[in-house]
C-alpha atoms as a PDB file:
ATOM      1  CA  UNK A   1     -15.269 -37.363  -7.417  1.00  0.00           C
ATOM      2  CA  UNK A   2     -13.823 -34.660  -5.348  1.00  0.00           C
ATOM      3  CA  UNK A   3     -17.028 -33.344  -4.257  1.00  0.00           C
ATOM      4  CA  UNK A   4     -17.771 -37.223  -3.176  1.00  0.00           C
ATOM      5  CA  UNK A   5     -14.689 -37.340  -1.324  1.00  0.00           C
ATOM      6  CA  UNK A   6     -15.637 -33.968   0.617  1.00  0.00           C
ATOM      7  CA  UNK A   7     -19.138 -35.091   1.798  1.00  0.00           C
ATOM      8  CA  UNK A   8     -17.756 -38.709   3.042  1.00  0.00           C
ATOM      9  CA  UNK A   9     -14.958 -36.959   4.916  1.00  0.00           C
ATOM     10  CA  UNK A  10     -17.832 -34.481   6.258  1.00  0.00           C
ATOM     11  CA  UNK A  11     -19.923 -37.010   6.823  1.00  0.00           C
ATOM     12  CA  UNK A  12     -17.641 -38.966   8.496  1.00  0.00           C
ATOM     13  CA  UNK A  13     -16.177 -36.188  11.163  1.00  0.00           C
ATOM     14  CA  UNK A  14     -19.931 -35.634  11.896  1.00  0.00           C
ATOM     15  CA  UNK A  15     -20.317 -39.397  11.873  1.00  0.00           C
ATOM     16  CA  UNK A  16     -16.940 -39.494  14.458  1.00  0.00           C
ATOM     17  CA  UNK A  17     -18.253 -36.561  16.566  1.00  0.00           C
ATOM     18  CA  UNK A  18     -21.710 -38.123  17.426  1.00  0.00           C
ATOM     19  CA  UNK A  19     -20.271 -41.059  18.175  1.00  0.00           C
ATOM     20  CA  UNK A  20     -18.113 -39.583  20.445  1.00  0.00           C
ATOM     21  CA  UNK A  21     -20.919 -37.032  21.883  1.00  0.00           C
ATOM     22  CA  UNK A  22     -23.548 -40.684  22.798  1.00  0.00           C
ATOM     23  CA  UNK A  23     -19.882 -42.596  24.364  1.00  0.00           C
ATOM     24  CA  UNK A  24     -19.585 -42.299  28.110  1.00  0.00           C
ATOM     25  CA  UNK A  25     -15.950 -42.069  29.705  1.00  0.00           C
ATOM     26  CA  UNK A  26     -12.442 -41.382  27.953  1.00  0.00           C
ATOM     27  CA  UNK A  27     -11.760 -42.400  24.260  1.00  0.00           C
ATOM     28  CA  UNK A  28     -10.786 -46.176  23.759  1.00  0.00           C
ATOM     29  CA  UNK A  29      -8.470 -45.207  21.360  1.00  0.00           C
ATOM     30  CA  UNK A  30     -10.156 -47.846  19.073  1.00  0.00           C
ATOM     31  CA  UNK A  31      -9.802 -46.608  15.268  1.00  0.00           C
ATOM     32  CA  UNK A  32     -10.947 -47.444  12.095  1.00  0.00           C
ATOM     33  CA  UNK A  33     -10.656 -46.906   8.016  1.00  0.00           C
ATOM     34  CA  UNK A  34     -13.437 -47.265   5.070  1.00  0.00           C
ATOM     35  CA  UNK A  35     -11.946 -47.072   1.469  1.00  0.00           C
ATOM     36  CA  UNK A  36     -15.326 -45.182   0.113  1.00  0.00           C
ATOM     37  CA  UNK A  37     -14.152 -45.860  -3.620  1.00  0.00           C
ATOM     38  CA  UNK A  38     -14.062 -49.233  -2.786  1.00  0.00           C
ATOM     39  CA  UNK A  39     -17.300 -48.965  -1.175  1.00  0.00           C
ATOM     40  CA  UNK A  40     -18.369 -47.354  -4.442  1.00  0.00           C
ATOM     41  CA  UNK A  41     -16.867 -49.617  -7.026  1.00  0.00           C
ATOM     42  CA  UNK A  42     -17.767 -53.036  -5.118  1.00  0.00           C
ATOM     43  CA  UNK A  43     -20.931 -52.890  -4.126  1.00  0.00           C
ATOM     44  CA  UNK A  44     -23.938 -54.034  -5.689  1.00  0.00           C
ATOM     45  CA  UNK A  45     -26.278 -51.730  -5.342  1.00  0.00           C
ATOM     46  CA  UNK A  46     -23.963 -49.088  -6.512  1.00  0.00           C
ATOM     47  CA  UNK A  47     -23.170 -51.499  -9.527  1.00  0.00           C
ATOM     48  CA  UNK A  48     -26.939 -51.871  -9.947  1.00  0.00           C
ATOM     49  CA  UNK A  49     -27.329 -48.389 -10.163  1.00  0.00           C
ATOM     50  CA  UNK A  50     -25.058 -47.625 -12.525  1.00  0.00           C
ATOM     51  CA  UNK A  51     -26.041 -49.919 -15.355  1.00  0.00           C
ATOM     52  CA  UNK A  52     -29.270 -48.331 -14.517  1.00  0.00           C
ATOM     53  CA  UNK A  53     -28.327 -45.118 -15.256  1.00  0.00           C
ATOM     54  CA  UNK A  54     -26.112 -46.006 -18.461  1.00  0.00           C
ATOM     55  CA  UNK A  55     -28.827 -48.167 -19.984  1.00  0.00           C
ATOM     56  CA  UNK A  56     -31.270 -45.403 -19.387  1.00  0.00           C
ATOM     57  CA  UNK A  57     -29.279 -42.901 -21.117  1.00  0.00           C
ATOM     58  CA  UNK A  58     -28.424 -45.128 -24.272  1.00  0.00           C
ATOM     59  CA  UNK A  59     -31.781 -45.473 -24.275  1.00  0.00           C
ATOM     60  CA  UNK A  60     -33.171 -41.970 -24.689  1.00  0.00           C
ATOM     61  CA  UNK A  61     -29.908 -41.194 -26.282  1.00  0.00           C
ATOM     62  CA  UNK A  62     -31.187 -43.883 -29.095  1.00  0.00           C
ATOM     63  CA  UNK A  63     -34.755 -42.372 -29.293  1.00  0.00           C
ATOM     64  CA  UNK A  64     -32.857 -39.107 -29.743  1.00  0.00           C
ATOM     65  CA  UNK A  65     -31.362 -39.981 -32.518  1.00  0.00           C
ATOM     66  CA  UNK A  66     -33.944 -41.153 -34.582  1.00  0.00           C
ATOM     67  CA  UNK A  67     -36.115 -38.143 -33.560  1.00  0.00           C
ATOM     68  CA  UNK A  68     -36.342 -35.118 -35.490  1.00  0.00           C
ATOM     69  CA  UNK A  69     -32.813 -33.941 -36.602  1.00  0.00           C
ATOM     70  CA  UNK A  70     -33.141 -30.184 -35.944  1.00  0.00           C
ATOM     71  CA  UNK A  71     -34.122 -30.958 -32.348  1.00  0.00           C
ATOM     72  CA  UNK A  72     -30.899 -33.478 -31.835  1.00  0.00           C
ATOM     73  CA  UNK A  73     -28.871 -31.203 -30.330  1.00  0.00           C
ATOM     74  CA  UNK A  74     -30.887 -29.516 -27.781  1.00  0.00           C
ATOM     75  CA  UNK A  75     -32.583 -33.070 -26.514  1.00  0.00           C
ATOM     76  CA  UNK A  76     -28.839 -34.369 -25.908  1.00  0.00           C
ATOM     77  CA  UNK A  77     -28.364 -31.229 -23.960  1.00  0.00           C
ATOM     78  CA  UNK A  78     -31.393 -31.881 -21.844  1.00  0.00           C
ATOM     79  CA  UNK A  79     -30.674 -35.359 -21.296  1.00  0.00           C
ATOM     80  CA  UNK A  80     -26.367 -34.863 -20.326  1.00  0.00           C
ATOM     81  CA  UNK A  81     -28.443 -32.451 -17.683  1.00  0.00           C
ATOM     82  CA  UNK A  82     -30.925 -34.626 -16.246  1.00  0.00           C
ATOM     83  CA  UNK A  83     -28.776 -37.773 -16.285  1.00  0.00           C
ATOM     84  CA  UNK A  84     -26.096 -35.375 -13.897  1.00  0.00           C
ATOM     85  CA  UNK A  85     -28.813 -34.599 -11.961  1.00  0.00           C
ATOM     86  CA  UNK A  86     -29.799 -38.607 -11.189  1.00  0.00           C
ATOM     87  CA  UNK A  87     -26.428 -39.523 -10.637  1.00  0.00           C
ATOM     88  CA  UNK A  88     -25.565 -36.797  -8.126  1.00  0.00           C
ATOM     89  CA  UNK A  89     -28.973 -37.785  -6.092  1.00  0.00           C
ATOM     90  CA  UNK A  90     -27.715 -40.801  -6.493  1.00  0.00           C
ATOM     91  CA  UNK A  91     -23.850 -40.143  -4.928  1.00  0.00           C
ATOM     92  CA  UNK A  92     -26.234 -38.277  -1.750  1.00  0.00           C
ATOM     93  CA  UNK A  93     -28.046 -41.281  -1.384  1.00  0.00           C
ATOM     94  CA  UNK A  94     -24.838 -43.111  -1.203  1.00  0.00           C
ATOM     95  CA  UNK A  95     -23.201 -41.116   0.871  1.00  0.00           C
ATOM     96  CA  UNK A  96     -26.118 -40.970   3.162  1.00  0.00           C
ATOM     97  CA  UNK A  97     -26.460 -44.352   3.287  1.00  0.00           C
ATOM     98  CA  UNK A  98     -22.728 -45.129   3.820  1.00  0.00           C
ATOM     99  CA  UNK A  99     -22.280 -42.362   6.362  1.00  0.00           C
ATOM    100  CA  UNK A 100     -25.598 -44.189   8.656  1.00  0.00           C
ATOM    101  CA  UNK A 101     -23.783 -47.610   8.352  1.00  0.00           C
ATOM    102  CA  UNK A 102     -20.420 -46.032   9.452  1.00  0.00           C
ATOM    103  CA  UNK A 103     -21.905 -44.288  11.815  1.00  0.00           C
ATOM    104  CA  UNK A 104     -23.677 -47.371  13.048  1.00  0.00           C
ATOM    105  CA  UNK A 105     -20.325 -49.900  12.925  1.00  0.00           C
ATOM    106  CA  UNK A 106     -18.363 -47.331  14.603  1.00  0.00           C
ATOM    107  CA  UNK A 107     -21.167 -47.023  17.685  1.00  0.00           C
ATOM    108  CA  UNK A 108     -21.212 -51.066  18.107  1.00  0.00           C
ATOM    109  CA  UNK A 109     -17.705 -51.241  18.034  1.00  0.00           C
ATOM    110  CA  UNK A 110     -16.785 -48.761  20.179  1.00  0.00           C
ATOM    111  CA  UNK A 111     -14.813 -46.716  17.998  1.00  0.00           C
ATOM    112  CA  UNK A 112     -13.638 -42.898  18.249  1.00  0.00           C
ATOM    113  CA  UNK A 113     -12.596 -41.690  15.341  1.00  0.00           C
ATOM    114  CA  UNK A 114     -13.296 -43.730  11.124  1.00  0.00           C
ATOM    115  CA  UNK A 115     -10.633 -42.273   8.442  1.00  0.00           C
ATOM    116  CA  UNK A 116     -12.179 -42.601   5.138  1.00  0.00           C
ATOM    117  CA  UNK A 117      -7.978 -41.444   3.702  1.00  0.00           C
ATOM    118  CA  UNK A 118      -4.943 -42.886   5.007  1.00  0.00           C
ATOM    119  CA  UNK A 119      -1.305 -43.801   3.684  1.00  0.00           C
ATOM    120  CA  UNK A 120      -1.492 -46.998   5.349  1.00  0.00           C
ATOM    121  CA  UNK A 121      -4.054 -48.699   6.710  1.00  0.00           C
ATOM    122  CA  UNK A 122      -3.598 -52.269   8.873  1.00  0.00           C
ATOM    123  CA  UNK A 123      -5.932 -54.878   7.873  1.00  0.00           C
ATOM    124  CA  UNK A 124      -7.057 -54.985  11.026  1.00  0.00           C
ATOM    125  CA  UNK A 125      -8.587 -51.829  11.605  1.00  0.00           C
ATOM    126  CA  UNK A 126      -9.970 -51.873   7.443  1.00  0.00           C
ATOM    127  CA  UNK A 127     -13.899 -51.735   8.317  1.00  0.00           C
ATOM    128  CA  UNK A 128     -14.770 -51.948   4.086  1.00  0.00           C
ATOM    129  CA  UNK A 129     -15.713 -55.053   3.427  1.00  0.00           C
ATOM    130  CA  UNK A 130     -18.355 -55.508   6.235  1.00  0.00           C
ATOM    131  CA  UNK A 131     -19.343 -51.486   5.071  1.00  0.00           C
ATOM    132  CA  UNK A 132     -19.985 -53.467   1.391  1.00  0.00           C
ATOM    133  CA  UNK A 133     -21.704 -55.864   3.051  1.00  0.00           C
ATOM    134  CA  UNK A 134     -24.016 -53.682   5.383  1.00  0.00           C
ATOM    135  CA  UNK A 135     -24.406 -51.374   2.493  1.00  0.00           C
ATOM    136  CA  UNK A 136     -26.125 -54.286   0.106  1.00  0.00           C
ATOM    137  CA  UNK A 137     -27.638 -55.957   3.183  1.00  0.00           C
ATOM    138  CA  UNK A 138     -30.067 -52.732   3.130  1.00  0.00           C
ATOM    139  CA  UNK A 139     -32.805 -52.072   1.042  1.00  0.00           C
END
């Protein structure tokens, strides 16, 4: 999850700094804050893609085991290595996709700078739930 982390927070800076680059005239000093594990955990289509991924590998991981036995082994291998690979296409896609709608709030609201980490964050300035919603609004 760390590696998630670092590409929202990347994401996010780049997402802050090309906001600010396209906005005219001093900062508003308008923030905002996205909880991107929340993002993660809530959503459908992240929920969608999960079970996806799970019922694919107990799938294969069935088909495995009633293969051939010497070849048990090495087939789990191969499948622990191309299920990683799915799922971390999948976290770029989300990340992606999450960055473009942050990117996008933060433009129509007017905002300089989005923390995806904070100590505190007020309600009021707590841009997840319409990011959840945006994010499974899209196809």
């Amino acid at each position: 999850m760390n590696i998630l982390r670092f590409c929202l927070m990347l994401g996010a800076g780049l997402v802050a700094a090309g906001a600010a680059a396209q906005m005219p005239g001093p900062p508003s000093g308008k923030i905002g804050f996205v909880n991107p594990e929340r993002v993660m955990q809530q959503s459908q289509g992240t929920r969608k893609i999960k079970q996806s991924l799970d019922a694919k590998y107990e799938r294969i991981a069935k088909e495995i085991e009633a293969g051939a036995q010497d070849q048990i082994e090495r087939r789990r291998i191969a499948l622990d290595e191309d299920i990683g690979l799915e799922r971390e296409d999948a976290q770029r896609q989300f990340v992606d996709k999450t960055n473009r709608i942050i990117r996008r709030i933060a433009l129509e609201e007017d905002l300089d700078i989005v923390f995806l980490e904070a100590a505190y964050a007020s309600p009021g300035i707590d841009l997840t739930d319409r990011v959840i919603k945006e994010y499974d609004a899209e196809p």
